[in-house]
C-alpha atoms as a PDB file:
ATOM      1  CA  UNK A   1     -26.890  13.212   9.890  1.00  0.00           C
ATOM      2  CA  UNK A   2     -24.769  10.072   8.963  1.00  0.00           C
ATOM      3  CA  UNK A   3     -23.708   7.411  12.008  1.00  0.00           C
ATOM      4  CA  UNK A   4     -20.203   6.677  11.932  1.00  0.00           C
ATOM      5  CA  UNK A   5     -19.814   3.287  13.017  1.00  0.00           C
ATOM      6  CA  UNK A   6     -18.120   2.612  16.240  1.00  0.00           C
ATOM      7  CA  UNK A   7     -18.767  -0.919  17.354  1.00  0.00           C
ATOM      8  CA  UNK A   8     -16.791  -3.801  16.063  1.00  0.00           C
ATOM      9  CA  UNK A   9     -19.982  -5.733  14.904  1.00  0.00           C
ATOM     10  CA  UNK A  10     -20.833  -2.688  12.813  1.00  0.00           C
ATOM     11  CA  UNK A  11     -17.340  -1.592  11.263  1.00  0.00           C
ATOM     12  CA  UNK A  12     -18.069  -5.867  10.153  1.00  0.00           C
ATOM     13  CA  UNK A  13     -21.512  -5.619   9.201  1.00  0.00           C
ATOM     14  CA  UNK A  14     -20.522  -2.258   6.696  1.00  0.00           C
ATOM     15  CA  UNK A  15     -17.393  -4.670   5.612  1.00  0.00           C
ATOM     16  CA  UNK A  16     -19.263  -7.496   4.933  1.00  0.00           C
ATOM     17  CA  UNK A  17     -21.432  -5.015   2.776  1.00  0.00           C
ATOM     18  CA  UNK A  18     -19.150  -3.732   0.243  1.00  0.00           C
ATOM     19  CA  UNK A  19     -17.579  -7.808  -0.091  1.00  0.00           C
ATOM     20  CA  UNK A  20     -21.625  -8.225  -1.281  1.00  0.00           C
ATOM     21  CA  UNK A  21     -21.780  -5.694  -3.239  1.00  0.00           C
ATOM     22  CA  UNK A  22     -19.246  -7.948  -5.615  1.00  0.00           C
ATOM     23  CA  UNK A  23     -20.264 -11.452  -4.670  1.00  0.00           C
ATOM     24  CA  UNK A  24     -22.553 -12.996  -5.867  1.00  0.00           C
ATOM     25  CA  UNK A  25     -23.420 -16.658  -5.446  1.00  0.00           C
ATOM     26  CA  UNK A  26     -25.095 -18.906  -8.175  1.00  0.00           C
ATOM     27  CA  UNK A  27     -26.368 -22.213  -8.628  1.00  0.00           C
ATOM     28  CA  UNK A  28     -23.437 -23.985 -10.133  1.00  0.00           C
ATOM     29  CA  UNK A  29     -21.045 -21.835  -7.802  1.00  0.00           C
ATOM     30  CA  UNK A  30     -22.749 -20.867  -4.714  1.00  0.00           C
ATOM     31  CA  UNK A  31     -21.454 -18.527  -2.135  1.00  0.00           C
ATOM     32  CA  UNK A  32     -20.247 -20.183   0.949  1.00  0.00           C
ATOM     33  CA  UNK A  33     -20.573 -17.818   3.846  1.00  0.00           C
ATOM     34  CA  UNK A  34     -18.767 -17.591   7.387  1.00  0.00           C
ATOM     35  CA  UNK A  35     -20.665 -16.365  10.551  1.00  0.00           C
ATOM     36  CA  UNK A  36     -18.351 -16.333  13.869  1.00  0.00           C
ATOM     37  CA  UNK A  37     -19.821 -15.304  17.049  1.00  0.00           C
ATOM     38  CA  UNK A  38     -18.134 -15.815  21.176  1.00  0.00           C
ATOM     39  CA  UNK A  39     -18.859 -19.350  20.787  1.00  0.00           C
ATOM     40  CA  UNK A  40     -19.535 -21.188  17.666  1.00  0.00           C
ATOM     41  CA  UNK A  41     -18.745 -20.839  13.766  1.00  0.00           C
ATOM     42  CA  UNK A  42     -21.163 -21.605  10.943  1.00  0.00           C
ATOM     43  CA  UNK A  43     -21.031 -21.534   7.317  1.00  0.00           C
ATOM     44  CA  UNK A  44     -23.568 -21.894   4.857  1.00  0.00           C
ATOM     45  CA  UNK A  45     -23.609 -22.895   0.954  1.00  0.00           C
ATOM     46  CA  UNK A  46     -26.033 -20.450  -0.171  1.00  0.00           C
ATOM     47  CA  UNK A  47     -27.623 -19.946  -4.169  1.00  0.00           C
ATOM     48  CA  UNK A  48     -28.014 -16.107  -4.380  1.00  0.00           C
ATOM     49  CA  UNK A  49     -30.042 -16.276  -7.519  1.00  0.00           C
ATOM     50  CA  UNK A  50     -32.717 -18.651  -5.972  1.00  0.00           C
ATOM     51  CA  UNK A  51     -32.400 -17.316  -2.398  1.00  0.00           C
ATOM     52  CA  UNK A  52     -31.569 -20.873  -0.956  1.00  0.00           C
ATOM     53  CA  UNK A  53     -29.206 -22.440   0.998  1.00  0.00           C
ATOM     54  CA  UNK A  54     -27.888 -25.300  -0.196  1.00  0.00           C
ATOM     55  CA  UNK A  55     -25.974 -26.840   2.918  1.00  0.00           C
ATOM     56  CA  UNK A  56     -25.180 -25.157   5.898  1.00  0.00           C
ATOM     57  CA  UNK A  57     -22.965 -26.755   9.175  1.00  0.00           C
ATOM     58  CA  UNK A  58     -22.659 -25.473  12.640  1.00  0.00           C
ATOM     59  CA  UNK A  59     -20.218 -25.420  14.985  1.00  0.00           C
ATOM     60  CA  UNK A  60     -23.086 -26.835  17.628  1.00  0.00           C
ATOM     61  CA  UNK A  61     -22.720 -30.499  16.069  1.00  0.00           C
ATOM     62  CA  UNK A  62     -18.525 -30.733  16.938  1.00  0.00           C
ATOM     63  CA  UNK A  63     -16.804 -30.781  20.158  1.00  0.00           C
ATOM     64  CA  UNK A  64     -13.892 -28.987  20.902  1.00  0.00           C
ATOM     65  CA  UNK A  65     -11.976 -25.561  20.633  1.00  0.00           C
ATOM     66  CA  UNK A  66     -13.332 -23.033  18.523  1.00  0.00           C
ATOM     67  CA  UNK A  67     -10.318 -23.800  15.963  1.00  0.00           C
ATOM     68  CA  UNK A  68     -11.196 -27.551  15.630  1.00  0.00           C
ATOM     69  CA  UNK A  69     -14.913 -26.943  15.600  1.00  0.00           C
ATOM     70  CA  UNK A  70     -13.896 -24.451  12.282  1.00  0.00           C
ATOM     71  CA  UNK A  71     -12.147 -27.253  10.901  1.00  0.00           C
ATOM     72  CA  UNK A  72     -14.610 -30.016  11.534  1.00  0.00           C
ATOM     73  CA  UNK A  73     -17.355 -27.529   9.806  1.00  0.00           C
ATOM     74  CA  UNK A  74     -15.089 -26.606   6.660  1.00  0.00           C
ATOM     75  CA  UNK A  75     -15.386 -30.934   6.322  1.00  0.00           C
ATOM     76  CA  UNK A  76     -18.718 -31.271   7.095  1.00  0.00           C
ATOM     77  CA  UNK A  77     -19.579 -28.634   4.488  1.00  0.00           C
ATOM     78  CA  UNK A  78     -16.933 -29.914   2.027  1.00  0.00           C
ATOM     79  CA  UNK A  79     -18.699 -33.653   2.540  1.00  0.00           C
ATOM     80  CA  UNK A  80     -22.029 -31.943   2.150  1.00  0.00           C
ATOM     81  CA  UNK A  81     -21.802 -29.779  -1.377  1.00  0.00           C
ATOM     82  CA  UNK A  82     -19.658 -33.273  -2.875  1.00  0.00           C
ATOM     83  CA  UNK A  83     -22.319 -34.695  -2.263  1.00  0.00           C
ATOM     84  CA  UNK A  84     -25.136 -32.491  -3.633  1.00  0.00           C
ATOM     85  CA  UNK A  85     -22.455 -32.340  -6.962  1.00  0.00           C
ATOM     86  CA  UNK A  86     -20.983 -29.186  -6.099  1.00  0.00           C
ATOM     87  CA  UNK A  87     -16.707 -28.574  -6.619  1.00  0.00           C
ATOM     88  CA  UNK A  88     -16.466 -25.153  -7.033  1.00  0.00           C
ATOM     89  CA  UNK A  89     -18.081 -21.804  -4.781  1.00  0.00           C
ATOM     90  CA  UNK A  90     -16.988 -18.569  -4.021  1.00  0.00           C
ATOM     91  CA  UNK A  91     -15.859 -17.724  -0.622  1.00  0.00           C
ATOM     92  CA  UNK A  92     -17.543 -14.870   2.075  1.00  0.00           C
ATOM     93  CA  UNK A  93     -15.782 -13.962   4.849  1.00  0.00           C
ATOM     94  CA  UNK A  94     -18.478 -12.192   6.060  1.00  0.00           C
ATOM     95  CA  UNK A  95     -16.263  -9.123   6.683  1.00  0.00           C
ATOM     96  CA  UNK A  96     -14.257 -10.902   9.396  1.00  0.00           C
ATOM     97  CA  UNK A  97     -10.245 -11.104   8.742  1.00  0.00           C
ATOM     98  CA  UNK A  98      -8.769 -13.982   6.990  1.00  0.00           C
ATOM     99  CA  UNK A  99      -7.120 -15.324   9.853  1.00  0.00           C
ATOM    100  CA  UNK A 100      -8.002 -17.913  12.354  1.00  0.00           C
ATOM    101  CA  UNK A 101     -11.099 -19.750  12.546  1.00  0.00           C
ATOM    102  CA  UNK A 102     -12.113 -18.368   9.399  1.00  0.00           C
ATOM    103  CA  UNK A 103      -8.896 -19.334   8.026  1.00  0.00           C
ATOM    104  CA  UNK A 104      -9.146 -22.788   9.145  1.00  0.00           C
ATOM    105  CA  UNK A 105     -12.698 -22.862   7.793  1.00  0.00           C
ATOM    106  CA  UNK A 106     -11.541 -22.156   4.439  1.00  0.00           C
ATOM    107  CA  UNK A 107      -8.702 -24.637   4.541  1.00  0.00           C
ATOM    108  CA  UNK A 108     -10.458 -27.098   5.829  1.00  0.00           C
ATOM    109  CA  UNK A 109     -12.992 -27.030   2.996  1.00  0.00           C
ATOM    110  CA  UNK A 110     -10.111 -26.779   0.011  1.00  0.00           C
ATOM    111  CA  UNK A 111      -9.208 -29.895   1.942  1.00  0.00           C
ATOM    112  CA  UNK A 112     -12.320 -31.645   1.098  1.00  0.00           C
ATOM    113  CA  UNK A 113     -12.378 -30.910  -2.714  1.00  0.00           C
ATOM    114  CA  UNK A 114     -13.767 -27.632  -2.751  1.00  0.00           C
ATOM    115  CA  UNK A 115     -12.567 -25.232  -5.181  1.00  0.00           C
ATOM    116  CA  UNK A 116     -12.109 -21.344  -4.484  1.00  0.00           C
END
């Protein structure tokens, strides 16, 4: 018998499955991938092909609203790939909606010379 999935965490987790299924994140262009939870946001630069991750930022290390920590760890991230040599990555929601933190997030990184 199949589970139909009735929680919000697992309608994500089964979205952020089939965005997987197509992304893939390399060396030259890693993935960089958005976790949200109550409290904090993180994001991670991670090398699919290796199994590493790069650089990763948390919302732990900023102060603030949950909109301004997302900001502060799109440039932290940003500062941190530039500075391992890396420009361009492909972006992971994580199957959460392009809108607010996440949103931010992304912006915030294209802000600091990241290309996606």
């Amino acid at each position: 018998m199949n589970h139909k999935p009735t929680t919000t965490s697992e309608l994500r987790k089964r979205r952020h499955a089939r965005v997987r299924a197509t992304i893939k994140g390399t060396g030259t262009r890693p993935r960089l991938a958005v976790f949200r939870s109550n409290r904090f946001v993180s994001a991670q630069l991670i090398d699919d092909t290796a199994g590493n991750t790069i650089v990763a930022s948390h919302g732990r290390e900023f102060k603030g609203a949950q909109s301004v920590q997302a900001k502060s760890v799109g440039t932290a991230i940003a500062k941190a790939a530039k500075a391992k040599g890396i420009t361009a990555i492909v972006f992971d929601r994580g199957g959460y909606r392009y809108a607010g933190q996440v949103k931010v997030l992304a912006d915030a990184a294209r802000e600091g010379g990241l290309t996606f």
